[in-house]
Protein backbone atom coordinates (compact mmCIF):
# COMPACT_ATOMS: atom_id res chain seq x y z
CA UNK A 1 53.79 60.36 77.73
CA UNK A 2 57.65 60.97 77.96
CA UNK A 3 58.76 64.93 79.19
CA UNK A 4 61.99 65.26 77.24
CA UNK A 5 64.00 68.47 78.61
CA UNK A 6 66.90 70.03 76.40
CA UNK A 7 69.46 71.88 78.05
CA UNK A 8 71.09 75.33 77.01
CA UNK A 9 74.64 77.28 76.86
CA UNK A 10 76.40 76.90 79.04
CA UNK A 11 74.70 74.30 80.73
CA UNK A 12 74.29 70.76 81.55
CA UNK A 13 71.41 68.18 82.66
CA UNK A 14 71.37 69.30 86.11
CA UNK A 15 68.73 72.69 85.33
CA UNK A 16 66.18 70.43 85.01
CA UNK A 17 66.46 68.20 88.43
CA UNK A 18 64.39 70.39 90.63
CA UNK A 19 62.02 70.43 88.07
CA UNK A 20 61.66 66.98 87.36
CA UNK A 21 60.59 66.26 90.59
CA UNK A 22 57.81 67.86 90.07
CA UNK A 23 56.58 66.23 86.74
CA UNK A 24 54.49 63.19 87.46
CA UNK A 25 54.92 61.30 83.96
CA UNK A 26 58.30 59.74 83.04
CA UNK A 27 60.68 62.24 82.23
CA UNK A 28 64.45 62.51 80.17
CA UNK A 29 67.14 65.24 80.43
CA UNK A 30 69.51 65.32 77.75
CA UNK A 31 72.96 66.22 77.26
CA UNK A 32 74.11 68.37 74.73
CA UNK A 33 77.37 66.66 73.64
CA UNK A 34 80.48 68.78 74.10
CA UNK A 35 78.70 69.89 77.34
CA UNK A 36 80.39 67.21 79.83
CA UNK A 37 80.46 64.80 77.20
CA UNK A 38 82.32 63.97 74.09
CA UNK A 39 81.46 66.45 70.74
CA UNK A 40 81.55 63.71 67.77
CA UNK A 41 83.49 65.93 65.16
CA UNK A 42 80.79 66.06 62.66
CA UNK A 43 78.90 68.36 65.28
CA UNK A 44 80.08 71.70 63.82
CA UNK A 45 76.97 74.18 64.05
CA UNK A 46 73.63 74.26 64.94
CA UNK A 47 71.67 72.58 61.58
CA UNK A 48 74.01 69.16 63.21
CA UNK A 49 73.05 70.10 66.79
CA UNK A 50 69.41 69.81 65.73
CA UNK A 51 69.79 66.61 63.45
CA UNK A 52 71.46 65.06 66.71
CA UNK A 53 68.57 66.08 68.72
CA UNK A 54 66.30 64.73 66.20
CA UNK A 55 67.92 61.47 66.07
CA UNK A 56 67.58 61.26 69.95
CA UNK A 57 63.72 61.92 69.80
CA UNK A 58 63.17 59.28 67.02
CA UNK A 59 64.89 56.69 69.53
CA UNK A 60 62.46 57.17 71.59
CA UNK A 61 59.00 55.39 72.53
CA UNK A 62 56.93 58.37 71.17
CA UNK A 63 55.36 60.77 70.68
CA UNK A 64 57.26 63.08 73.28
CA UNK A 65 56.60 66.40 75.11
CA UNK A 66 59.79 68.39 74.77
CA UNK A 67 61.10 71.34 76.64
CA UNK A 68 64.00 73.25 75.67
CA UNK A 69 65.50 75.85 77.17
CA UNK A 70 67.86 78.40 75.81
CA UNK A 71 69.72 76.62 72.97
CA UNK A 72 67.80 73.87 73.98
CA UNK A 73 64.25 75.84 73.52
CA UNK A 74 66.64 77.00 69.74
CA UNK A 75 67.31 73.24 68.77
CA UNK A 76 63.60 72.10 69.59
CA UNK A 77 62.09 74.88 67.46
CA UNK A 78 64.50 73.83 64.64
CA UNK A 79 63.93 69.66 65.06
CA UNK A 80 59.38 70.57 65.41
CA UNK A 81 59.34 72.70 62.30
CA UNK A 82 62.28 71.10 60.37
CA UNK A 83 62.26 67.24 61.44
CA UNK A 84 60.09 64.22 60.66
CA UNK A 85 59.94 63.63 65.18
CA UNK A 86 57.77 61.65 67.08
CA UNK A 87 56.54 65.00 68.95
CA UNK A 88 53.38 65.65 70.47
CA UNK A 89 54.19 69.18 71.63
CA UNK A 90 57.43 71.61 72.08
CA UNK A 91 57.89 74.56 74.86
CA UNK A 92 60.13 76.98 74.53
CA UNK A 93 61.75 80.59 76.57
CA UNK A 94 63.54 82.28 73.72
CA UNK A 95 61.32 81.79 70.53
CA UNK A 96 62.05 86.14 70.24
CA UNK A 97 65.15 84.59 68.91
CA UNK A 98 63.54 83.24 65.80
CA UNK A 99 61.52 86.92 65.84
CA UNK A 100 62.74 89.44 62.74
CA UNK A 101 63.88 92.47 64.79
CA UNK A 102 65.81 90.24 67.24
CA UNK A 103 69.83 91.22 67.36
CA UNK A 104 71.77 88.80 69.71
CA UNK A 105 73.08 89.99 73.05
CA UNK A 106 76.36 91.35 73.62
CA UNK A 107 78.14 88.42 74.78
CA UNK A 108 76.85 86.45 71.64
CA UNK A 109 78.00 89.06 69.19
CA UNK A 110 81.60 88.89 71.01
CA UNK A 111 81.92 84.98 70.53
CA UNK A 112 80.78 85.30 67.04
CA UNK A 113 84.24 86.97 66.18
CA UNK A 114 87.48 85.35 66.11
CA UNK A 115 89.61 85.29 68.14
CA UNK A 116 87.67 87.23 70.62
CA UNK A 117 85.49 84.49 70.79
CA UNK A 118 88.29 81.96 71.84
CA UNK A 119 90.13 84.85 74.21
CA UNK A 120 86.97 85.27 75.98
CA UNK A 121 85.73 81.82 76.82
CA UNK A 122 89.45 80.80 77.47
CA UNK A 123 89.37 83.40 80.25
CA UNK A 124 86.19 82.22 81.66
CA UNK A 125 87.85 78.74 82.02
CA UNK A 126 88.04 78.02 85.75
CA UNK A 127 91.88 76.86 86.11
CA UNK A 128 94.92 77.16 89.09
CA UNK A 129 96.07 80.46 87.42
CA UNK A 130 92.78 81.97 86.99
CA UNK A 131 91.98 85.10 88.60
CA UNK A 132 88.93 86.26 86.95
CA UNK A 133 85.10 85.56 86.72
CA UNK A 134 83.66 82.32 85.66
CA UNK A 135 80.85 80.99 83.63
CA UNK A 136 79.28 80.35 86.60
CA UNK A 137 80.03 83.62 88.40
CA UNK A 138 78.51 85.76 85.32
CA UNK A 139 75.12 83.53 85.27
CA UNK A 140 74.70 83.68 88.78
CA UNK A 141 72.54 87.34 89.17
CA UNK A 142 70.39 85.66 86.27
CA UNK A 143 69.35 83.25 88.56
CA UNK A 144 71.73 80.10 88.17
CA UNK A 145 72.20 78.69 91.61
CA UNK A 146 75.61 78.26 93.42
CA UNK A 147 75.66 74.53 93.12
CA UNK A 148 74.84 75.01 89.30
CA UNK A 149 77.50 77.59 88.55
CA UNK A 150 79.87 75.54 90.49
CA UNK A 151 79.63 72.50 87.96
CA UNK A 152 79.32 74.30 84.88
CA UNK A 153 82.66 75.77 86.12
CA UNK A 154 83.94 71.92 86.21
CA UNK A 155 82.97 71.34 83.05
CA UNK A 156 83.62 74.07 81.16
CA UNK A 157 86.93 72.82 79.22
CA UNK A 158 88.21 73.66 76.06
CA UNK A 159 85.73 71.59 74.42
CA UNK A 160 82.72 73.41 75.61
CA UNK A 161 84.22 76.11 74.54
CA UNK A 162 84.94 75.39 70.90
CA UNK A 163 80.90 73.68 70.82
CA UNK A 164 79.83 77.38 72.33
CA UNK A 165 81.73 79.03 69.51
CA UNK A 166 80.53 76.66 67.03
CA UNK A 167 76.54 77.22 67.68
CA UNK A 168 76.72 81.11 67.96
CA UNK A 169 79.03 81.28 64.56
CA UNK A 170 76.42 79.37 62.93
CA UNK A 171 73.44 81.83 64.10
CA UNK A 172 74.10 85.45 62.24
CA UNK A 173 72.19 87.21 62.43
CA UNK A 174 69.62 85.41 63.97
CA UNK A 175 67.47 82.48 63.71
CA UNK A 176 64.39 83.92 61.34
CA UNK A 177 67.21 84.42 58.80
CA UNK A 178 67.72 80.74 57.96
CA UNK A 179 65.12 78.83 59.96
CA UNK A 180 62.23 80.25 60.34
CA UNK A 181 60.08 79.65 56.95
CA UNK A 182 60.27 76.55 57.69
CA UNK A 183 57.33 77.01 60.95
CA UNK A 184 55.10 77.78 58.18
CA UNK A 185 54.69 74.31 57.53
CA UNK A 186 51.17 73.68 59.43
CA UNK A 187 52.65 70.10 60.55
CA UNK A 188 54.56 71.60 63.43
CA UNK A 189 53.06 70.32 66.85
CA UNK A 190 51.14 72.45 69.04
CA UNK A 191 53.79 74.92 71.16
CA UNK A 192 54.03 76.75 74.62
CA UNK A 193 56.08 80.02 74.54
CA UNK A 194 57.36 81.32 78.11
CA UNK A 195 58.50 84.38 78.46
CA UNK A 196 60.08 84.91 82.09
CA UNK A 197 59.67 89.06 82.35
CA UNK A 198 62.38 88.90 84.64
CA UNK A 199 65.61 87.91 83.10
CA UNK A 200 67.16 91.32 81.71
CA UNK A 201 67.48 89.93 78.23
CA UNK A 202 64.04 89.27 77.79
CA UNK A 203 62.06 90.58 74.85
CA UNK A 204 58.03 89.81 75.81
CA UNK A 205 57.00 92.09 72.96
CA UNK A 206 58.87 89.58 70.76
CA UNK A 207 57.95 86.92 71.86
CA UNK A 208 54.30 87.67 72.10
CA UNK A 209 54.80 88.44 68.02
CA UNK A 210 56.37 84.84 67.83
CA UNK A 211 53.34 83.31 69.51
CA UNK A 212 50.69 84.65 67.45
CA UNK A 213 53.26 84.11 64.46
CA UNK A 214 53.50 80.30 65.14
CA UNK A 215 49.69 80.05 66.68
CA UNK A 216 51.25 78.57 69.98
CA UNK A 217 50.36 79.41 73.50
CA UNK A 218 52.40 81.98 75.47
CA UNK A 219 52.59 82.66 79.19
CA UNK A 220 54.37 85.30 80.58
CA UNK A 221 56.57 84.00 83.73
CA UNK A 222 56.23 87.72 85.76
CA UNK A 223 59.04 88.21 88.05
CA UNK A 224 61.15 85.06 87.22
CA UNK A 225 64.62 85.02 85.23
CA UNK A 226 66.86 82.93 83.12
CA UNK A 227 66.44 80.20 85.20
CA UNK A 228 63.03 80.11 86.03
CA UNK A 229 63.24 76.13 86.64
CA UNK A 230 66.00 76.74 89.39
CA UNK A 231 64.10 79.87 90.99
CA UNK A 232 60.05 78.26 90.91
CA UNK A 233 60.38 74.74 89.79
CA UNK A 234 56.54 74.12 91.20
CA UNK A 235 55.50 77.12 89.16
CA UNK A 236 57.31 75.81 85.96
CA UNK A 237 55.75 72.46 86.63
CA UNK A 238 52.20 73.92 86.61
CA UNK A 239 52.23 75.77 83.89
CA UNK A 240 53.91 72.53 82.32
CA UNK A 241 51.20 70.40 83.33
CA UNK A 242 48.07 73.11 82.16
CA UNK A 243 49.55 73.41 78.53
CA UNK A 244 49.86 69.74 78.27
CA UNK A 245 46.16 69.20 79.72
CA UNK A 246 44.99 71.90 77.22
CA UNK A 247 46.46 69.21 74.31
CA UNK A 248 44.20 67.27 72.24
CA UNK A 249 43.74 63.71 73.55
């Protein structure tokens, strides 16, 4: 059985290395285009991200175990629910966005207006003339290593930018507005929600309402942040590896 991992915002392929190692069963880490890569132009908000990510799961040899974090965890709820996929199951750490009550964090409400949106990312660019924080340097006290932060940095160009802008435009007010009927379809595949207590955007409450909502597991990841796969990548592997053993045969 393939692990494929999806990557979130700001991100790249990379959050997932330490991690991997630790996965015994073939694994595949995919790149959000427009993150390091080329943004085909019909990519223009999130219903395309997740057809793209759909079309990547039905090339391959399924059925898949996929693990998305951040947009990633977003675009995998979307393709499970939404999709005909090869998909055995889906994990998640942000289905409270998909919850009712949930209103997006500051700097997603800023990048949802224009042009604050383009000011601020533009001034998170890493360039000769810049003199002020970086992607990187904001994620780091969530839990993004140095090495990370460093290449999103690298990457981060103006296309990034405009894909960043494009998925948060597309998401107002939140994800139950648009997407989230569509989990009432009892064909979804069996899902893992984790909810690491420690990042200071979490929302446990809401995502324990999202479990029971969507009948999927949920663990609570005490202590750990954002990037739980950077800060405990054996812990992230376990729990992995117990969900998937829980599965039926």
């Amino acid at each position: 059985m393939t692990v494929v991992f999806v990557h979130g915002v700001p991100e790249t392929p990379t959050i997932w290395n330490d991690l991997r190692q630790q996965i015994e069963q073939p694994t595949v880490a995919l790149r959000l285009p427009g993150f390091g890569s080329p943004r085909p132009a019909h990519l223009r908000d999130k219903e395309t991200y997740a057809a793209w990510l759909a079309g990547e799961l039905r090339a391959m040899e399924g059925p898949v175990d996929v693990v998305g974090h951040d947009w990633g965890g977003h675009l995998t709820m979307r393709v499970v629910s939404a999709y005909d996929v090869p998909v055995r199951s889906w994990v998640s750490d942000v289905a409270h966005g998909w919850h009712p009550d949930y209103k997006w964090h500051e700097a997603a409400t800023f990048w949802q207006k224009s042009p604050e949106g383009e000011e601020s990312l533009a001034g998170l660019r890493k360039s000769p003339t810049s003199s002020g924080p970086t992607f990187g340097d904001l994620l780091r006290p969530r839990g993004l290593s140095a090495e990370l932060a460093k290449e999103i940095d690298e990457v981060h160009d103006k296309e990034m930018s405009a894909a960043i802008l494009a998925l948060y435009r597309s998401a107002w007010p939140n994800f139950h507005a648009d997407w989230s009927k569509d989990f009432d379809s009892p064909a979804a595949a069996p899902g893992l929600i984790l909810a690491p207590t420690g990042d200071p955007m979490a929302q446990p409450s809401q995502d324990r309402d999202m479990a029971e909502r969507l009948k999927a597991q949920l663990t609570e990841l005490d202590g750990l942040t954002h990037y739980w796969m950077l800060q405990d990548p054996e812990r992230g592997a376990d729990v992995l590896r117990r969900f998937w053993a829980s599965l039926p045969n």
